[in-house]
Protein backbone atom coordinates (compact mmCIF):
# COMPACT_ATOMS: atom_id res chain seq x y z
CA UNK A 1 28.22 14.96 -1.68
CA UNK A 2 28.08 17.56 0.88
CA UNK A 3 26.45 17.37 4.89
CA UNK A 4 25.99 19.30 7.39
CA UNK A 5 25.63 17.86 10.72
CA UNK A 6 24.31 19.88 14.06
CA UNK A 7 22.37 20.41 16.78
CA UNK A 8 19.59 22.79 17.53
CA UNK A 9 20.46 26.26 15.99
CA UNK A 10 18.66 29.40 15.09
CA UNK A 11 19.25 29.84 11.90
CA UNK A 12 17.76 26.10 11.26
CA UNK A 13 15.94 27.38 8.37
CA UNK A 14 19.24 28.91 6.26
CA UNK A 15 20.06 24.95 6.60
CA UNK A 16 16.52 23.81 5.57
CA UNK A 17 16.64 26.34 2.61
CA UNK A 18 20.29 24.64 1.47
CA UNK A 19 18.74 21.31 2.14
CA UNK A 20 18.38 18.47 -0.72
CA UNK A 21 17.85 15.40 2.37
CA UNK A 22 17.49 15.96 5.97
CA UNK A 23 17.38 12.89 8.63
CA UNK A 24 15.91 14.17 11.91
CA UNK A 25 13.55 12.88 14.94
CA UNK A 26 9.50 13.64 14.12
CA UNK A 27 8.57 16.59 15.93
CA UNK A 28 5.84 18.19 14.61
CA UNK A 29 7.25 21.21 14.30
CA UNK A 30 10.45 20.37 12.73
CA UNK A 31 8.02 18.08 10.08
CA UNK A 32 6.00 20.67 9.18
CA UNK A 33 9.33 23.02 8.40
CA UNK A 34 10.73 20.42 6.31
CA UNK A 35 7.38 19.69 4.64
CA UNK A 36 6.80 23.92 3.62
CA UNK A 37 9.82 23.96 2.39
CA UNK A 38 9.40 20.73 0.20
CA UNK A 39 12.33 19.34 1.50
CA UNK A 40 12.41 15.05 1.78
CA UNK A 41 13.33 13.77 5.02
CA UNK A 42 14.50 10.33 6.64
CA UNK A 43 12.63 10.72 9.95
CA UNK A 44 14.01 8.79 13.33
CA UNK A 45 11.07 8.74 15.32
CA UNK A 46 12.14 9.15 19.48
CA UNK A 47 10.72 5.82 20.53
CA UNK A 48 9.99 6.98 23.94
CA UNK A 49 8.00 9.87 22.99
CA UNK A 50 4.90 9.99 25.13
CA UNK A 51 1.89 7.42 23.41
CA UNK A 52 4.67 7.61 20.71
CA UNK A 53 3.40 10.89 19.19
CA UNK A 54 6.89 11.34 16.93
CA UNK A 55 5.83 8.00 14.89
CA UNK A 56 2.36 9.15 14.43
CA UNK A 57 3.75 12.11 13.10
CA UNK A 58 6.11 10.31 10.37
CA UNK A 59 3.37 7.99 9.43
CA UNK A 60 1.33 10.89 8.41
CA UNK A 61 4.00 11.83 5.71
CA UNK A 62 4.91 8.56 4.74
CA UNK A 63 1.34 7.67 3.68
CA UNK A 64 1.56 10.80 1.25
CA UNK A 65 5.00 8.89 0.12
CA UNK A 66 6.88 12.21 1.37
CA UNK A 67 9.85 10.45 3.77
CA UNK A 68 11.21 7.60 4.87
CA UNK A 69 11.57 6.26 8.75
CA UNK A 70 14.08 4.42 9.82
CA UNK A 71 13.08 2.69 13.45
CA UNK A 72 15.52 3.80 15.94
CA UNK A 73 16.09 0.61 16.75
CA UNK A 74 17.09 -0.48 13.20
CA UNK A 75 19.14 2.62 12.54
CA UNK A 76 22.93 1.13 12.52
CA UNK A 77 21.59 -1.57 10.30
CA UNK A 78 19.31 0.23 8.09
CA UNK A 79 20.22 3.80 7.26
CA UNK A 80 23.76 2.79 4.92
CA UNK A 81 21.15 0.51 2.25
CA UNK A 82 18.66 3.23 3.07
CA UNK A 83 20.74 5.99 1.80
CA UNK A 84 22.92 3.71 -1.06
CA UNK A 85 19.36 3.78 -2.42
CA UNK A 86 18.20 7.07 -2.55
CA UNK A 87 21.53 8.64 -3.94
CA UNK A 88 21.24 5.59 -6.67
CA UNK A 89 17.10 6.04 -7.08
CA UNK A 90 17.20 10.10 -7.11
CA UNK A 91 13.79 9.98 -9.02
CA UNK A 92 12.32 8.34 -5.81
CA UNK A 93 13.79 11.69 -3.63
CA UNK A 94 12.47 14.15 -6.20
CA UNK A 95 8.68 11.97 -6.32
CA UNK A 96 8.96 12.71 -2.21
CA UNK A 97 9.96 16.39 -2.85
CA UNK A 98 7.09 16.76 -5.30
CA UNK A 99 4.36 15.01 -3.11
CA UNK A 100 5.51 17.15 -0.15
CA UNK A 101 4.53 19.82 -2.74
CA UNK A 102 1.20 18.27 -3.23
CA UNK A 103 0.31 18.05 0.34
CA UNK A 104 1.46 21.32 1.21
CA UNK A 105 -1.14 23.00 -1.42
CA UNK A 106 -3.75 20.77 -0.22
CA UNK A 107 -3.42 22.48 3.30
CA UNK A 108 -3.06 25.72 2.07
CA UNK A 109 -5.20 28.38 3.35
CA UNK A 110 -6.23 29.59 0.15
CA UNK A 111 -7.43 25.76 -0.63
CA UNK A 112 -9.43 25.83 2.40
CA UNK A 113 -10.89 29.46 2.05
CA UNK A 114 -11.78 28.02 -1.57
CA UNK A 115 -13.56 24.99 -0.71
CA UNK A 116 -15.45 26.99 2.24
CA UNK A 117 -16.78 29.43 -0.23
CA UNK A 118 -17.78 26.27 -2.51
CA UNK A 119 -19.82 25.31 0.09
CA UNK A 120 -21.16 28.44 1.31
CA UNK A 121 -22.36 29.32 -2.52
CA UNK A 122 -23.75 25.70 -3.07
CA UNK A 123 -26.17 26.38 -0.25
């Protein structure tokens, strides 16, 4: 099994693209990447985020069942079962990839243009 591990780079999506797992904090912006380009993630929320906005942010995906979190605080005893698992239980990871599909055509634009027109020729 192959990894890659770094900090901030430019090129962030040729590593997204190559991607199978990623474990990262919860910005929004680095959720939504991951999320377009269907790619499962363990997400480390930054516990001192202000009104702990990078939580929020995981919780939104893990109620579609697209990630995992692993509490900061429980990392060092949590992420070794956590990824033991997911190697073991690949079906789980490839549900996760698939629902991340899922929830990325539900937000679509082309989703939302078609349920505006619905409602624009029901009226």
């Amino acid at each position: 099994m192959e990894n890659k591990i770094f900090s901030f780079d430019k090129n962030l999506s040729n590593y997204i693209q190559q991607a199978d797992l990623c474990i990262t904090r919860a910005g929004a912006s680095t959720l939504a990447e991951l999320s377009v380009m269907n790619v499962p993630f363990i997400a480390i929320p930054l516990p001192t985020s202000k009104d702990n906005h990078q939580l929020e942010n995981a919780v939104y995906y893990k109620n579609f069942d697209c990630c995992w979190i692993v509490e900061q605080n429980y990392f060092d005893e949590k992420i070794e079962d956590l990824l033991n698992d997911i190697i073991v239980n690949k079906k789980d990871c490839l549900k996760k990839k698939e629902n991340l599909k899922k929830l990325n055509y539900q937000n679509t634009w082309i989703n939302a243009n078609q349920k505006i027109l619905k409602i624009i020729n029901e009226n």
